[in-house]
N, C-alpha and C. Protein backbone atom coordinates (compact mmCIF):
# COMPACT_ATOMS: atom_id res chain seq x y z
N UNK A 1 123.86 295.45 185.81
CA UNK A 1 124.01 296.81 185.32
C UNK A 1 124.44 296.82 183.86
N UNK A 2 125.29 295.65 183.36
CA UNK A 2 125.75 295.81 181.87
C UNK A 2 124.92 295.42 181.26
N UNK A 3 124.26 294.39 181.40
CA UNK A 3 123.01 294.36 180.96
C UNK A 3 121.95 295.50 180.58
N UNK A 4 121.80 295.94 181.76
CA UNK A 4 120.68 296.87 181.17
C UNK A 4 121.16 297.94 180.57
N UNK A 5 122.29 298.54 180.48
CA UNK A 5 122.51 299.39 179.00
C UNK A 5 122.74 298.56 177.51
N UNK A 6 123.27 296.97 177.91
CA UNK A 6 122.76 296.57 176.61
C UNK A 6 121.67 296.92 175.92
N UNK A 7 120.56 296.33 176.62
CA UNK A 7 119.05 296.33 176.25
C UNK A 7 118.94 297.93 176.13
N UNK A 8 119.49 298.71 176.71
CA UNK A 8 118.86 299.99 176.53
C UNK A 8 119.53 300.76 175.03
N UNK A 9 120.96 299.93 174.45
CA UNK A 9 121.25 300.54 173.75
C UNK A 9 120.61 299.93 171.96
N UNK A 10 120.08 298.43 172.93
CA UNK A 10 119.73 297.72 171.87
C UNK A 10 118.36 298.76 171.46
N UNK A 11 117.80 298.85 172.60
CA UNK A 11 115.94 299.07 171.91
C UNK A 11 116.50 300.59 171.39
N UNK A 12 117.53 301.23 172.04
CA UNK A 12 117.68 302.67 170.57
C UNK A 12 118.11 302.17 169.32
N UNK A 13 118.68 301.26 169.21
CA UNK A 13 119.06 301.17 167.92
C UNK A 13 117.84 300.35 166.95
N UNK A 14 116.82 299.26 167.79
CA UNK A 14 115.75 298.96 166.78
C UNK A 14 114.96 300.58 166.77
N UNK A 15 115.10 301.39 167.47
CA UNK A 15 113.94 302.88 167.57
C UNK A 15 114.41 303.64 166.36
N UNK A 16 116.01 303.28 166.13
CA UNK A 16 116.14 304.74 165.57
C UNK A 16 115.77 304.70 163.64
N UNK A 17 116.17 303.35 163.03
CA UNK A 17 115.13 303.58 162.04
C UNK A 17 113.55 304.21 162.06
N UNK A 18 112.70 304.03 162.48
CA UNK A 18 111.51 304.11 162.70
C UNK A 18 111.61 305.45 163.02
N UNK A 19 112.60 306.54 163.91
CA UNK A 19 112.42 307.66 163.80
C UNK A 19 112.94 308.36 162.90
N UNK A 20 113.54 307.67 161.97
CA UNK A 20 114.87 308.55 161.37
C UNK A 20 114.34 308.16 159.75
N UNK A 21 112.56 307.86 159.45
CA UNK A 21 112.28 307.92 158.77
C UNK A 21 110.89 308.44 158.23
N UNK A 22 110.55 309.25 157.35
CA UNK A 22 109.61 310.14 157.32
C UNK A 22 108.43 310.23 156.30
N UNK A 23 107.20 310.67 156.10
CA UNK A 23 106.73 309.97 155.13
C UNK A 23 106.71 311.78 154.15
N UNK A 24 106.40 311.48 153.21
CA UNK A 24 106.47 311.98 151.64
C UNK A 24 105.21 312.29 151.16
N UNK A 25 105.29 313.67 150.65
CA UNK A 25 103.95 313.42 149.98
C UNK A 25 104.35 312.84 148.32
N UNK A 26 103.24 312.47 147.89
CA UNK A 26 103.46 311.84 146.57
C UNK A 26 103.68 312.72 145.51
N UNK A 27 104.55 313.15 144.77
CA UNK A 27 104.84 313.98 143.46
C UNK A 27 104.03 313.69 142.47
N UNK A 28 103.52 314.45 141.83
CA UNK A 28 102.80 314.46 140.42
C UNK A 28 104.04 313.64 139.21
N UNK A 29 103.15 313.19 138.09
CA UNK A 29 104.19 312.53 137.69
C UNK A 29 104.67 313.29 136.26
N UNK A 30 104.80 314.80 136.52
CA UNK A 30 105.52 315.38 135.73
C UNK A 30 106.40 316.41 136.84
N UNK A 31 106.71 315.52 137.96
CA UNK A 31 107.56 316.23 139.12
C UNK A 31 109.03 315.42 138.59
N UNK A 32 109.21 314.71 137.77
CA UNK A 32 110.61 314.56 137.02
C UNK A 32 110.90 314.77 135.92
N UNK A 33 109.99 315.66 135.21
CA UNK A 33 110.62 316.52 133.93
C UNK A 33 111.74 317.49 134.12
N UNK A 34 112.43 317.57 133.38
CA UNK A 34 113.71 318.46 133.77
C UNK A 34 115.06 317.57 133.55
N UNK A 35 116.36 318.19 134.07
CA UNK A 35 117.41 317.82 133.90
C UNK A 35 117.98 317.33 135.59
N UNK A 36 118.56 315.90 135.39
CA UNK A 36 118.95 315.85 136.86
C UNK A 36 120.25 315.46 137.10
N UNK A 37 120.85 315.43 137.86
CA UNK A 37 122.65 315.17 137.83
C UNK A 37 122.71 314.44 139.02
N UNK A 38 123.91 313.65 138.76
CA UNK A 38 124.70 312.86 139.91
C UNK A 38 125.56 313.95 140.96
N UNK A 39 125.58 313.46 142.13
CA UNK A 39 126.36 314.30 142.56
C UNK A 39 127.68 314.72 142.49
N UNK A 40 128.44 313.26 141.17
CA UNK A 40 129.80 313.97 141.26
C UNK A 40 130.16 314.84 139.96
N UNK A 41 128.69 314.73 139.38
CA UNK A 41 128.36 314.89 138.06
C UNK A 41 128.65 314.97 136.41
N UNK A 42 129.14 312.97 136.66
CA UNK A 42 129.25 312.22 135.52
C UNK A 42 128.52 312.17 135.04
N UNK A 43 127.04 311.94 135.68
CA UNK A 43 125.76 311.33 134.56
C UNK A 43 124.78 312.30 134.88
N UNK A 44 124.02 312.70 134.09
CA UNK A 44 123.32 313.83 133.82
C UNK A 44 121.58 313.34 132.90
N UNK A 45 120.56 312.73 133.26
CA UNK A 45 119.42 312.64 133.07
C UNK A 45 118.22 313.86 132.52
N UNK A 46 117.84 313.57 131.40
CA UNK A 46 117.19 314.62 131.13
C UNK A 46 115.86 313.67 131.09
N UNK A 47 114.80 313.71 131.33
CA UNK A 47 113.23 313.96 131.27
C UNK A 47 112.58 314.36 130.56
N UNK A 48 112.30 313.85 129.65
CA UNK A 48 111.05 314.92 128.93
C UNK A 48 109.54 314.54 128.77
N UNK A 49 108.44 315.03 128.08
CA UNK A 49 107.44 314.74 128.45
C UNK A 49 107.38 313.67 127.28
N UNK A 50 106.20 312.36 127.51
CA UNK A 50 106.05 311.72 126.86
C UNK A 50 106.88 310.51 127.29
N UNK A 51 107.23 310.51 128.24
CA UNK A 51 108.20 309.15 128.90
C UNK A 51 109.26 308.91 127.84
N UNK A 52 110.57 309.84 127.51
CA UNK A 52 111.64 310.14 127.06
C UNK A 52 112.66 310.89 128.32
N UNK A 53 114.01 309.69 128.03
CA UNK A 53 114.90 309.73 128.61
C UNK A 53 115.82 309.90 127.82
N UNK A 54 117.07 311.25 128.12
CA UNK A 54 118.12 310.95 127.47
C UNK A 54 119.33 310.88 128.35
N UNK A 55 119.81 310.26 128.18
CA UNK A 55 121.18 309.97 129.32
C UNK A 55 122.69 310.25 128.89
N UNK A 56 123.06 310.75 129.58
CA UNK A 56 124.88 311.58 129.45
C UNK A 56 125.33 310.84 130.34
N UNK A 57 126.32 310.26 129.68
CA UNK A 57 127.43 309.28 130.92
C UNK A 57 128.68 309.55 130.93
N UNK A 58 129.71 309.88 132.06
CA UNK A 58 130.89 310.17 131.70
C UNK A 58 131.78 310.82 130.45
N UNK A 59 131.00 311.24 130.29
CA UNK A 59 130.97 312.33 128.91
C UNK A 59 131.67 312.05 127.79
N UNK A 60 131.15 310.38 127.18
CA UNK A 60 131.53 309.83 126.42
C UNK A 60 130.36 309.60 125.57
N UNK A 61 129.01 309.83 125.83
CA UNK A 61 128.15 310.09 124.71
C UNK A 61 127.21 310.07 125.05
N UNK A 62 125.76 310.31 124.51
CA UNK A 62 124.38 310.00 124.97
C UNK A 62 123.81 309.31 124.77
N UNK A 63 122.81 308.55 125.43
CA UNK A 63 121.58 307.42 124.91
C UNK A 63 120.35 308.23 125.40
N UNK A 64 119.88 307.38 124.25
CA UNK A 64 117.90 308.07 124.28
C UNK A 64 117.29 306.63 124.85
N UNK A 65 116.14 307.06 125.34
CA UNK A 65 115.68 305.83 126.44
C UNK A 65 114.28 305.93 126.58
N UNK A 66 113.35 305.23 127.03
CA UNK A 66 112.23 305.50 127.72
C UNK A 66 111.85 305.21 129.60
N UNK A 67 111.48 305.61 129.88
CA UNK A 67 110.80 305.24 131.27
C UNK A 67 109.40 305.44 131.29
N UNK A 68 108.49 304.79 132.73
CA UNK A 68 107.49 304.60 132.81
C UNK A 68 107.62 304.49 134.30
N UNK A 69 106.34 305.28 134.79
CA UNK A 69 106.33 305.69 136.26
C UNK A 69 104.78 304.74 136.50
């Protein structure tokens, strides 16, 4: 009997990734232009067009940057 709630608790736990993940549609790649924030919101990302990044960190100064998607 202990057994088989092992196994039964085992195969939920290999299941529950696989349900507890979802698929996405793909964003255009001017779906990150804009301004984006951390959630405790130290750092603050801005986007702009032309693959320009400027970055606010702990509000001790900014850097300019590039990215590429």
């Amino acid at each position: 009997m202990n057994k088989k709630i092992w196994a039964f608790l085992l195969v939920l736990l290999l299941l529950f990734p696989i349900f507890g993940c979802k698929k996405t549609s793909v964003q255009p790649s001017e779906g990150l232009l804009g301004t984006w924030k951390d959630a405790s919101g130290l750092t603050e990302y801005q986007f702009e067009s032309g693959g320009k990044l400027k970055l606010k960190a702990l509000n001790v100064g900014s850097f300019r940057g590039t990215y590429r998607m």
